[in-house]
C-alpha atoms as a PDB file:
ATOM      1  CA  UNK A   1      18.435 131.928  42.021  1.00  0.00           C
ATOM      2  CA  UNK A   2      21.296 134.082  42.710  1.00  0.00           C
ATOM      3  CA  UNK A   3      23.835 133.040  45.311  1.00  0.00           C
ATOM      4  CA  UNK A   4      23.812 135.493  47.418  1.00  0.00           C
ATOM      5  CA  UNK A   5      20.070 134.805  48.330  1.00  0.00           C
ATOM      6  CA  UNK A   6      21.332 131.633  49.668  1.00  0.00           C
ATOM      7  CA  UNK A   7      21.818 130.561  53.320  1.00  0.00           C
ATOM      8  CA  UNK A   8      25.307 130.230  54.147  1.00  0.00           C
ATOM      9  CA  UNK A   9      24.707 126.786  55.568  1.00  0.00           C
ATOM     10  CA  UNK A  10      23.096 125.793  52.273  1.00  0.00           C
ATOM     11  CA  UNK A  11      25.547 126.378  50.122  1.00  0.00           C
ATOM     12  CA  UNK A  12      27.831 123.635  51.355  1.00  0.00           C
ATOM     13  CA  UNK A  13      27.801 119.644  52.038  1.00  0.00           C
ATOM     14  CA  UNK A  14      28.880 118.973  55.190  1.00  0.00           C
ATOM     15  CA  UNK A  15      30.513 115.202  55.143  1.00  0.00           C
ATOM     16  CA  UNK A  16      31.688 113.190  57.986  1.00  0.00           C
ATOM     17  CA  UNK A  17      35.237 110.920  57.911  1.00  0.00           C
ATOM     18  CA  UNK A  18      33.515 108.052  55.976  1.00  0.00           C
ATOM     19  CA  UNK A  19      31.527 110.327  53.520  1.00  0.00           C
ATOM     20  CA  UNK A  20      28.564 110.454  54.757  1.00  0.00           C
ATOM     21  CA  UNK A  21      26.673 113.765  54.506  1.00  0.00           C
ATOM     22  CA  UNK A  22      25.432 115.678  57.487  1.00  0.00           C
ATOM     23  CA  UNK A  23      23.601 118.789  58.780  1.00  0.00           C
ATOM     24  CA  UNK A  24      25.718 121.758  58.853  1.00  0.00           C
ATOM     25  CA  UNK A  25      25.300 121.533  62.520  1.00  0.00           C
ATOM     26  CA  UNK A  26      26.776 118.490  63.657  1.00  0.00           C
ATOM     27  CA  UNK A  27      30.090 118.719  65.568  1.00  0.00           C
ATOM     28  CA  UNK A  28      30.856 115.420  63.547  1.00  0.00           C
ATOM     29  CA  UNK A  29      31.722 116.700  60.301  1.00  0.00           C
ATOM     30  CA  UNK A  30      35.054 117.043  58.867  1.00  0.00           C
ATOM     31  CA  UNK A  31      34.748 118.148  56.043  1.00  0.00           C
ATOM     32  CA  UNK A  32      33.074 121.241  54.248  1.00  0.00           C
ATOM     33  CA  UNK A  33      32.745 120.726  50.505  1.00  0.00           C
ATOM     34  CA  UNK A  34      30.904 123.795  48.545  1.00  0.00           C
ATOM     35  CA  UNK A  35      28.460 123.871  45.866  1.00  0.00           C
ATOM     36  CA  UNK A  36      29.569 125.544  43.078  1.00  0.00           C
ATOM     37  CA  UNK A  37      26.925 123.980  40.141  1.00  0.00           C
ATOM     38  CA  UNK A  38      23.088 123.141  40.830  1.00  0.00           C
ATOM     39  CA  UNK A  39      21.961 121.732  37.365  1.00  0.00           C
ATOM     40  CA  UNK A  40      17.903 121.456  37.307  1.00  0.00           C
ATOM     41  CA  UNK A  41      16.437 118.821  34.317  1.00  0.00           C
ATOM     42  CA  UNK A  42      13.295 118.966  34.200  1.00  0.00           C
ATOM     43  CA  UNK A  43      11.647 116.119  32.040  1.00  0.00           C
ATOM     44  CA  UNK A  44       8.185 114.752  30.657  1.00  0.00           C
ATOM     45  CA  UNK A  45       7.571 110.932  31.215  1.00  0.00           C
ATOM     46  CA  UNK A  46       9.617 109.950  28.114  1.00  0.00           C
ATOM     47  CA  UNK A  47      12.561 111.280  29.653  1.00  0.00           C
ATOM     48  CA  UNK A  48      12.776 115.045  27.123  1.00  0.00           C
ATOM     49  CA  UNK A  49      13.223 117.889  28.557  1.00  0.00           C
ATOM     50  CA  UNK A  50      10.587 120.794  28.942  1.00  0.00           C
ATOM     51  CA  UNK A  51       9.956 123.756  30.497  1.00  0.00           C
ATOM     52  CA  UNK A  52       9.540 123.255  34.395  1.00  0.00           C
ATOM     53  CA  UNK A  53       5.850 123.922  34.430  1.00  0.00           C
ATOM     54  CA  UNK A  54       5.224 120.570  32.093  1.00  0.00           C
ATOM     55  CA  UNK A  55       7.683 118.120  34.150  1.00  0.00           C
ATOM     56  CA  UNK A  56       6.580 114.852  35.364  1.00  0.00           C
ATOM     57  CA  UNK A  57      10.232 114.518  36.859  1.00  0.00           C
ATOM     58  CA  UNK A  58      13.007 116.969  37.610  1.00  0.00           C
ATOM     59  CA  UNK A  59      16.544 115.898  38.796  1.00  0.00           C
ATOM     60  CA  UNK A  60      18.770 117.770  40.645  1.00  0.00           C
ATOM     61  CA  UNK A  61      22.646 117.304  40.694  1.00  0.00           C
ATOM     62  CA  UNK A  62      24.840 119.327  42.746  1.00  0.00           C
ATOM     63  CA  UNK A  63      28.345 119.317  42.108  1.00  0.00           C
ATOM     64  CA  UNK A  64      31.362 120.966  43.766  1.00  0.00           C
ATOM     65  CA  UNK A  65      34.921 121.547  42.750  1.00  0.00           C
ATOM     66  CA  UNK A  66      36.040 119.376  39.980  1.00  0.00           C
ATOM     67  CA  UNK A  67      32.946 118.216  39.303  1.00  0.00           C
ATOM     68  CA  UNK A  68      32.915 115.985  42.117  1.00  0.00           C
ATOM     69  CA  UNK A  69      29.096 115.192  42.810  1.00  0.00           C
ATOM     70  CA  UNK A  70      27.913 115.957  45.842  1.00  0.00           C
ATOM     71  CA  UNK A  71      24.321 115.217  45.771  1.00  0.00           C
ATOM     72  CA  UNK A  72      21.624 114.217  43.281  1.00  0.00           C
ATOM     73  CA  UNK A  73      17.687 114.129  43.333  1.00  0.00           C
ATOM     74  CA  UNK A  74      14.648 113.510  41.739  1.00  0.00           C
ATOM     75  CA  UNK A  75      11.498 114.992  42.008  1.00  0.00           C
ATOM     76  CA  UNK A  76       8.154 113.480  40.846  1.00  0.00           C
ATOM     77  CA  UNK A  77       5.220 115.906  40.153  1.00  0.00           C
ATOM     78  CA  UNK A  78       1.459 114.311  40.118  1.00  0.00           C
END
């Protein structure tokens, strides 16, 4: 996906005093940290990777400058 097709308000993690993340909305945050890497794994159930279409699991990290992770996720598929 190309960045520009991005919401503004999605392409940042919005983190209050302690760390914590929050929605870009919330008068609370204090800091605004952008996302400049999404890196997508998709993986079978032995942990290689293949295509997205054959995944049993795909994780998600987001990073932002530095390589400071921001968020990470994994997905199951049925």
């Amino acid at each position: 996906m190309n960045a520009d097709e991005v919401p503004m308000r999605r392409r940042f993690v919005y983190l209050d005093r302690t760390g914590k993340e929050l929605e870009a909305t919330d008068t609370n945050a204090t800091e605004r940290v952008p996302i400049v890497e999404v890196r997508m794994t998709p993986t079978d159930g032995d942990g290689h990777v293949v295509p997205r279409a054959q995944a049993r699991l795909i994780r998600i990290k987001e990073s932002g400058p530095d390589n400071r992770v921001l968020r990470s996720t994994t997905l199951r598929k049925n």
